[in-house]
C-alpha atoms as a PDB file:
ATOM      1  CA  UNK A   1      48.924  13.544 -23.958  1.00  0.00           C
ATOM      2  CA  UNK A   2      48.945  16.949 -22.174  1.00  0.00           C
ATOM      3  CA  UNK A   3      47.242  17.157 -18.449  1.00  0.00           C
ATOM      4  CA  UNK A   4      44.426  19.245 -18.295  1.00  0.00           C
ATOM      5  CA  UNK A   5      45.852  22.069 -16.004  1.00  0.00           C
ATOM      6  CA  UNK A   6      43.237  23.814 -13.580  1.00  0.00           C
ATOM      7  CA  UNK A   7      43.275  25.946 -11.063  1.00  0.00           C
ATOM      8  CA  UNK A   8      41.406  25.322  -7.696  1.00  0.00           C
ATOM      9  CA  UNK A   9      39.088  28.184  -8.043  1.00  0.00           C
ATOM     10  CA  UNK A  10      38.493  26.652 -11.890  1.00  0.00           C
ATOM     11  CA  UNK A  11      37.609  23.407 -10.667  1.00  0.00           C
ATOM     12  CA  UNK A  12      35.081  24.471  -7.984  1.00  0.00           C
ATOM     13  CA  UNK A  13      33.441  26.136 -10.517  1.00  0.00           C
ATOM     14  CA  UNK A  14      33.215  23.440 -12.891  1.00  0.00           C
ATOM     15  CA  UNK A  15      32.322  21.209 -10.313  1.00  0.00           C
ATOM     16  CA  UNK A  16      29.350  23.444  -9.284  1.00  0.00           C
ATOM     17  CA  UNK A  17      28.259  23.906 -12.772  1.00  0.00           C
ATOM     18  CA  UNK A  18      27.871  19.865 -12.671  1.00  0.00           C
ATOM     19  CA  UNK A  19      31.226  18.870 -13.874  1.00  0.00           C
ATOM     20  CA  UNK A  20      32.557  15.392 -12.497  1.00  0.00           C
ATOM     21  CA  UNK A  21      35.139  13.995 -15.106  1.00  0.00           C
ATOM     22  CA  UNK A  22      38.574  15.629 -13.717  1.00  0.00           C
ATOM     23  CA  UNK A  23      40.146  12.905 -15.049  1.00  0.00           C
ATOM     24  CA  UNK A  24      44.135  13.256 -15.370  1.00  0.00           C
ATOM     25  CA  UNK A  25      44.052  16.760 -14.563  1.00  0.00           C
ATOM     26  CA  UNK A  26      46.896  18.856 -12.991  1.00  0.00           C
ATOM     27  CA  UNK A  27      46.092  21.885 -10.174  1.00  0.00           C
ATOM     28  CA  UNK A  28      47.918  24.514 -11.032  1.00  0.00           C
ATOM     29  CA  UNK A  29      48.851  27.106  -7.831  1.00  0.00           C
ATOM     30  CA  UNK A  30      47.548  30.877  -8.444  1.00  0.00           C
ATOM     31  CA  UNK A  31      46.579  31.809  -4.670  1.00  0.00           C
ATOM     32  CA  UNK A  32      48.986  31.834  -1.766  1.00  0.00           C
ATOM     33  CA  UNK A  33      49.391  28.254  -0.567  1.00  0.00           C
ATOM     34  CA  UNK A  34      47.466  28.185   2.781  1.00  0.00           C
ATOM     35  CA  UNK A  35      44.363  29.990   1.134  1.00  0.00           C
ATOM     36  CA  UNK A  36      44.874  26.774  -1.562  1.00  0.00           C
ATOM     37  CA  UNK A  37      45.100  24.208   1.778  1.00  0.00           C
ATOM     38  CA  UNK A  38      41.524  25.893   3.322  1.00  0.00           C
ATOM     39  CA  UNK A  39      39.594  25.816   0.102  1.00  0.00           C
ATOM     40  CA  UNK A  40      39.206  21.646   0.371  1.00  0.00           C
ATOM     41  CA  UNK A  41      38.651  21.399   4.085  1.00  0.00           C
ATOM     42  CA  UNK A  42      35.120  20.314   3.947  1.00  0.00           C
ATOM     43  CA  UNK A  43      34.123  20.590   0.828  1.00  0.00           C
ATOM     44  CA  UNK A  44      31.611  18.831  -1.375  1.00  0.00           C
ATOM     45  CA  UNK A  45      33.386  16.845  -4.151  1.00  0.00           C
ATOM     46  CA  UNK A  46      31.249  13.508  -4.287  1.00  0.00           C
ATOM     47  CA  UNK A  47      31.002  11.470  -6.860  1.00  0.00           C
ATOM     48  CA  UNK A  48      33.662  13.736  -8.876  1.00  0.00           C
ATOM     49  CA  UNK A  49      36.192  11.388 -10.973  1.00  0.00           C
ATOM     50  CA  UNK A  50      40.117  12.380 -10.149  1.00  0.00           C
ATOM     51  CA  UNK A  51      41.871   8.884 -11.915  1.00  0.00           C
ATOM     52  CA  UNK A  52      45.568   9.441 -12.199  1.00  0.00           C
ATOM     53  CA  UNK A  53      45.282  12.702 -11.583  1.00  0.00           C
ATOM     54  CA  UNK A  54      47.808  15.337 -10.465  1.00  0.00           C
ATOM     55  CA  UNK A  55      46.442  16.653  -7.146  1.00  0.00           C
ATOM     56  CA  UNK A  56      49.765  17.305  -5.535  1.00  0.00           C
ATOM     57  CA  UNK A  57      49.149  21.032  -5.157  1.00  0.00           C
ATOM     58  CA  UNK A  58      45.605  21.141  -2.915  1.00  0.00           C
ATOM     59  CA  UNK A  59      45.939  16.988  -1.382  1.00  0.00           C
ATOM     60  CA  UNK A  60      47.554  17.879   2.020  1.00  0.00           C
ATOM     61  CA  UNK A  61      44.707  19.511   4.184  1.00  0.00           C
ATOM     62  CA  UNK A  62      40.901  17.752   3.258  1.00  0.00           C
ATOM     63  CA  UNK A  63      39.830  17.198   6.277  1.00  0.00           C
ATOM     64  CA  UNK A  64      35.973  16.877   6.490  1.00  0.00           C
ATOM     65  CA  UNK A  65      35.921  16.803   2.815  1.00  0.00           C
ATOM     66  CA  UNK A  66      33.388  14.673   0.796  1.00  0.00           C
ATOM     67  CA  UNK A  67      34.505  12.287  -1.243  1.00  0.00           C
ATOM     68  CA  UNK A  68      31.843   9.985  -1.232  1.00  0.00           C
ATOM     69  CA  UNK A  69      32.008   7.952  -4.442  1.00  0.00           C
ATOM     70  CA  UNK A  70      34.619   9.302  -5.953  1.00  0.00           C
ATOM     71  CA  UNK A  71      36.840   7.880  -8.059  1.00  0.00           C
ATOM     72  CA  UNK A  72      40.487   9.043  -6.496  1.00  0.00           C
ATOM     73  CA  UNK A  73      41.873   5.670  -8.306  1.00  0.00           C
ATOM     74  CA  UNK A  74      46.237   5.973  -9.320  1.00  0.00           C
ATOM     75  CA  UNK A  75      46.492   8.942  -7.320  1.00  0.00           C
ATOM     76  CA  UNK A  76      49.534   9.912  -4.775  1.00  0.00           C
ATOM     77  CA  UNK A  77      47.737  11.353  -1.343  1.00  0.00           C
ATOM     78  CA  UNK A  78      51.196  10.667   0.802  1.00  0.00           C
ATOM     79  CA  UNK A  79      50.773  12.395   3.760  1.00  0.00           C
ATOM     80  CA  UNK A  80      47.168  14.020   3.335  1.00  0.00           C
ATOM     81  CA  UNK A  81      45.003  14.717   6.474  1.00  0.00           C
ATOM     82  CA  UNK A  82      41.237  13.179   5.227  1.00  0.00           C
ATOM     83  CA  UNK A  83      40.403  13.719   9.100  1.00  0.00           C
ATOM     84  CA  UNK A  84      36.486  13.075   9.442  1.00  0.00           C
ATOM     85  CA  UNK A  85      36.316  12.972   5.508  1.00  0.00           C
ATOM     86  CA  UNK A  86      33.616  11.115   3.782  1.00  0.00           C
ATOM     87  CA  UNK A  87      34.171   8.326   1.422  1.00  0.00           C
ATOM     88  CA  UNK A  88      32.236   5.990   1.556  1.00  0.00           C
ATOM     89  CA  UNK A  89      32.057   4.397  -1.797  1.00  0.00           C
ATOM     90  CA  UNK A  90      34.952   6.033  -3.231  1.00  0.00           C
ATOM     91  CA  UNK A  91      37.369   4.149  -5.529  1.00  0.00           C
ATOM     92  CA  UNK A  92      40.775   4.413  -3.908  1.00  0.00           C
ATOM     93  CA  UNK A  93      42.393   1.459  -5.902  1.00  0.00           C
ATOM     94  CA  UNK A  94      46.508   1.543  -6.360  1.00  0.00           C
ATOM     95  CA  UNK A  95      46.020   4.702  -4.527  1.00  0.00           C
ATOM     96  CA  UNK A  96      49.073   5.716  -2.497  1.00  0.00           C
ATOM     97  CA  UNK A  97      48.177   6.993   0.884  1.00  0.00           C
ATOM     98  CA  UNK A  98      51.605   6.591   2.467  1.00  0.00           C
ATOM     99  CA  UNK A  99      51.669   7.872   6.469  1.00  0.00           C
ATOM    100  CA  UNK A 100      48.047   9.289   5.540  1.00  0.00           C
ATOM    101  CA  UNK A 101      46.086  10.774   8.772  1.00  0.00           C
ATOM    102  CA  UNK A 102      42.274   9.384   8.149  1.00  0.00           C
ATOM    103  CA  UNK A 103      41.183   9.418  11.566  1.00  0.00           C
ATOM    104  CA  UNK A 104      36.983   9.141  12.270  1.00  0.00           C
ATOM    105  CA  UNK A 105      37.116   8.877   8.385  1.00  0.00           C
ATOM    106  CA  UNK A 106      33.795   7.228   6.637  1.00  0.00           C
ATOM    107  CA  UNK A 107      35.363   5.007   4.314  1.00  0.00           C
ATOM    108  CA  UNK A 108      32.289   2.458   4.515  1.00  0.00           C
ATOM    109  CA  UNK A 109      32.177  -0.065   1.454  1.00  0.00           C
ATOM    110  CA  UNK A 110      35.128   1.846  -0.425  1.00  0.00           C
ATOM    111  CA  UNK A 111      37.174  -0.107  -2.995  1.00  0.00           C
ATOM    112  CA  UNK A 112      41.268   0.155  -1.488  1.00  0.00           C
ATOM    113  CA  UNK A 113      42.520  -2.535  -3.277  1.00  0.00           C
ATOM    114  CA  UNK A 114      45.822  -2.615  -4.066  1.00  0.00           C
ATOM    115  CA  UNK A 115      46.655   0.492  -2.258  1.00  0.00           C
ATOM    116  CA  UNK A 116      49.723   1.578  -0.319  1.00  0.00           C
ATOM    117  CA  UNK A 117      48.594   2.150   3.497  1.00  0.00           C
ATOM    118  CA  UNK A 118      51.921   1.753   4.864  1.00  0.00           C
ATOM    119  CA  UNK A 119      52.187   3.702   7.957  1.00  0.00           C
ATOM    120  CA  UNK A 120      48.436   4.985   7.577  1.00  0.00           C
ATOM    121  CA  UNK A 121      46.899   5.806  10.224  1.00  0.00           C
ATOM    122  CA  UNK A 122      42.538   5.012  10.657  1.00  0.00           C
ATOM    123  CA  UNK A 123      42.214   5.783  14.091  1.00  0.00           C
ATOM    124  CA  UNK A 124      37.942   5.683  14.775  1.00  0.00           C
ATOM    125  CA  UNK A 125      37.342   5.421  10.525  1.00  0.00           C
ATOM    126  CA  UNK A 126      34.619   3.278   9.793  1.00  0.00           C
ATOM    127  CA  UNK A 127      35.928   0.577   6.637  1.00  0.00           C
ATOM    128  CA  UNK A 128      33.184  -2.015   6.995  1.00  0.00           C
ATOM    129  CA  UNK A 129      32.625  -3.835   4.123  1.00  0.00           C
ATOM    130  CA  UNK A 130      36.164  -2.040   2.253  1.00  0.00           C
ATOM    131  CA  UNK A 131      38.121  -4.064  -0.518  1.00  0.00           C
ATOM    132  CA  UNK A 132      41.979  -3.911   1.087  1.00  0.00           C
ATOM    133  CA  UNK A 133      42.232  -6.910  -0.980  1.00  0.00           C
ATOM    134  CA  UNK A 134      46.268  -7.001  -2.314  1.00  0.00           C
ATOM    135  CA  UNK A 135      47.030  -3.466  -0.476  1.00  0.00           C
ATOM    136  CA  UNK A 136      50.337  -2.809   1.364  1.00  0.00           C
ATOM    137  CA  UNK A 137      49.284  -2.393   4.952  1.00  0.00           C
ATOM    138  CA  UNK A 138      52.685  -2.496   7.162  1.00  0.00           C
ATOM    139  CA  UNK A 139      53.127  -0.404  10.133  1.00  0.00           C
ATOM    140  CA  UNK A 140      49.190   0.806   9.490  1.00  0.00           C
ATOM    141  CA  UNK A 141      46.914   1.595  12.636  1.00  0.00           C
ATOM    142  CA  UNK A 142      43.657   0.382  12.748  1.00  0.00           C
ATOM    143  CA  UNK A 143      43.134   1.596  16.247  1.00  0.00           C
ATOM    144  CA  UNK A 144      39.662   1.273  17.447  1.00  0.00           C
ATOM    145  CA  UNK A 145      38.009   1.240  14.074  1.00  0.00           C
ATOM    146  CA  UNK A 146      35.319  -0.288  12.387  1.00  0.00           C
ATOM    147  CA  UNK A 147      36.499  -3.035  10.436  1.00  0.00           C
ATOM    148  CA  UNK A 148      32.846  -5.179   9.634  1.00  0.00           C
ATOM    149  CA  UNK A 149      32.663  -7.596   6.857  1.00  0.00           C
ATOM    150  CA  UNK A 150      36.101  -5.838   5.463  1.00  0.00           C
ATOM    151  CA  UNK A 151      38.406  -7.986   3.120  1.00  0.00           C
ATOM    152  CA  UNK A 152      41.579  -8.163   3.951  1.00  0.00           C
ATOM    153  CA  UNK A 153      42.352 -11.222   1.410  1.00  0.00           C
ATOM    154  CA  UNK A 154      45.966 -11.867  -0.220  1.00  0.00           C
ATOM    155  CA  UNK A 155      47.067  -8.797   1.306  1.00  0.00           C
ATOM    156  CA  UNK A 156      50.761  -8.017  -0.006  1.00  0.00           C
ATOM    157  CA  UNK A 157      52.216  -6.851   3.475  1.00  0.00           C
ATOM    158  CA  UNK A 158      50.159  -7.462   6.815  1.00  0.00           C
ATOM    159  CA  UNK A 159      53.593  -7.095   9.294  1.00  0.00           C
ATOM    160  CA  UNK A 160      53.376  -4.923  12.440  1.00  0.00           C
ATOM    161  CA  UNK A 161      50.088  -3.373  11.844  1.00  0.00           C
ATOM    162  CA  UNK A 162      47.488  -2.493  15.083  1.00  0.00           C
ATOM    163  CA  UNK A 163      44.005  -3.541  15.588  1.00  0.00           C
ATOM    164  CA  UNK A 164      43.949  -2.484  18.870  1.00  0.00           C
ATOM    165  CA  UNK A 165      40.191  -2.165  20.254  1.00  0.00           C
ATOM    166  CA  UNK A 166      38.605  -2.362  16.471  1.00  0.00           C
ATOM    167  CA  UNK A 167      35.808  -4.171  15.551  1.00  0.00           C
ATOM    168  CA  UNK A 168      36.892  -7.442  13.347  1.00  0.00           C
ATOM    169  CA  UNK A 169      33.453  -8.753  13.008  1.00  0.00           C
ATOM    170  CA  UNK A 170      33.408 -10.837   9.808  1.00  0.00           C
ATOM    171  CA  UNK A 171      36.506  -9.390   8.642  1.00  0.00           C
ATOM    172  CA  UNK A 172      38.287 -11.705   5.869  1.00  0.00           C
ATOM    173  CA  UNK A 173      41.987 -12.435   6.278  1.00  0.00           C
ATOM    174  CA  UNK A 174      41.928 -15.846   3.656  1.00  0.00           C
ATOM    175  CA  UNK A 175      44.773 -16.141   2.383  1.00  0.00           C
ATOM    176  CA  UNK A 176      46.712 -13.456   4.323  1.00  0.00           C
ATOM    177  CA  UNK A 177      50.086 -14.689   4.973  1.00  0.00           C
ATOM    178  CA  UNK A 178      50.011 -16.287   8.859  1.00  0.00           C
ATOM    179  CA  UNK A 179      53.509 -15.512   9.998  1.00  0.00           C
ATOM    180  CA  UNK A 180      52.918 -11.880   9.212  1.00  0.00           C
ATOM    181  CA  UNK A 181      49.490 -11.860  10.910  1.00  0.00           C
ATOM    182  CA  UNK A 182      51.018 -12.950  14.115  1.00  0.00           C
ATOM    183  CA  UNK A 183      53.103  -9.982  14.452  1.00  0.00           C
ATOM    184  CA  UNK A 184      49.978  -7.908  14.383  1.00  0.00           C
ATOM    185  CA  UNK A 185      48.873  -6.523  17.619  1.00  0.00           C
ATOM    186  CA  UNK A 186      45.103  -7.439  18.333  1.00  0.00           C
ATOM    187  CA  UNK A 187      44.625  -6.103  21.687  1.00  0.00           C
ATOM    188  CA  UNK A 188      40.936  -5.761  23.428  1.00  0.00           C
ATOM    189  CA  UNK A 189      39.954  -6.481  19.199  1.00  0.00           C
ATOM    190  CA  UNK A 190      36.573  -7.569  18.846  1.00  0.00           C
ATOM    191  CA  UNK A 191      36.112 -10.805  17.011  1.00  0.00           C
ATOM    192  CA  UNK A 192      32.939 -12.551  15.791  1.00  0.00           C
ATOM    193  CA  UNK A 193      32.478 -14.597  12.488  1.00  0.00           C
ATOM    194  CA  UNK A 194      36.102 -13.225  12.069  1.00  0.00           C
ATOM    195  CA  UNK A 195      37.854 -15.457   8.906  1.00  0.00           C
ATOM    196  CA  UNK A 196      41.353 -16.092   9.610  1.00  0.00           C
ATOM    197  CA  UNK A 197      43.937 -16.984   6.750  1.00  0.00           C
ATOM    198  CA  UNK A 198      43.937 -20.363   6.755  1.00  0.00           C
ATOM    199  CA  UNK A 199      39.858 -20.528   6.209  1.00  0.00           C
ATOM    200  CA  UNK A 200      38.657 -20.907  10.204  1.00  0.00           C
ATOM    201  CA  UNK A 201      36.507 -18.622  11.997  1.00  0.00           C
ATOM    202  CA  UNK A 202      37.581 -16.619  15.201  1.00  0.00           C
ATOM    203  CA  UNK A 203      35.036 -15.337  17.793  1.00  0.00           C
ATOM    204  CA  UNK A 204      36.015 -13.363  20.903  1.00  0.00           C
ATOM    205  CA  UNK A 205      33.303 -15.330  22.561  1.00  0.00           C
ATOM    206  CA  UNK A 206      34.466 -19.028  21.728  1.00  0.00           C
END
């Protein structure tokens, strides 16, 4: 079956008229490409439905965009900048977002599982209470970021990632594998209630 090809103007349009199913569309390029890269820098696309979709053309520059509840599910974001985006609630499972910039990004209680966050970088986001169950996290930077009540269970790569100075409190790691884990860098993290992979509990306090 055919992609639905749209253009960005087209979509806006649609979306303002109360459209949400993009569903396995395409973006199609009519306006020079840097007037293409401003038009989703802040934007309001919540709650719009983008599954296995073909976003390619507009999915570098969104920062400040909303998102929030979205379904973004099978899509290939390598390399976007979701700086201060909002998506809270978003479904972003089997989602590649390969060297993605999501820094101060509101991801709170979004579903990641199963996607590719190798060499992402969440400097500041706020995941608490995210799915990350069975994502690729390798080389990923969790620098100073909220990670309450996340779920980080039967991850499928957990190997030189950085959780420098984030917040760990009641974050899940059963099941994680251990000797990967190790390699992690936790410095100054904050632990409390924190599951670790064999089943125990870590607090910074104890």
């Amino acid at each position: 079956m055919e992609r639905r090809k749209i253009t960005v103007e087209e979509l806006l349009r649609c979306y303002a008229a109360g459209e949400r199913n993009f569903t396995e569309i395409e973006i199609v390029q009519v306006t020079p490409f840097m007037q293409i890269d401003w038009y989703f820098q802040g934007v309001d696309l919540s709650g719009a439905s983008f599954r296995d979709g073909d976003l390619h053309r507009i999915a570098l520059w969104m920062q400040g965009i909303n998102l929030s509840g979205a379904d973004l599910s099978g899509l290939d974001l390598a390399y976007v900048h979701l700086e201060n985006a909002n998506l809270s609630g978003a479904n972003l499972s089997d989602t590649c977002l390969w060297r993605a910039s999501l820094h101060r990004a509101n991801l709170s209680g979004a579903n990641l599982s199963g996607a590719d966050l190798q060499e992402a970088h969440f400097f500041k986001a706020n995941l608490s209470g995210c799915n990350l169950s069975g994502a690729k996290i390798l080389e990923t930077w969790f620098n100073c970021a909220n990670l309450t009540s996340t779920d980080f269970r039967k991850t499928q790569k957990l190997l030189r990632v950085s959780f420098a100075k984030a917040n760990l409190t009641k974050a899940n790691f059963f099941g994680a594998d251990i000797c990967e884990i190790e390699r992690a860098i936790f410095a100054d993290a904050y632990f409390k209630d924190t599951i670790l992979p064999d089943g125990t509990t870590l607090s910074s306090d104890a």
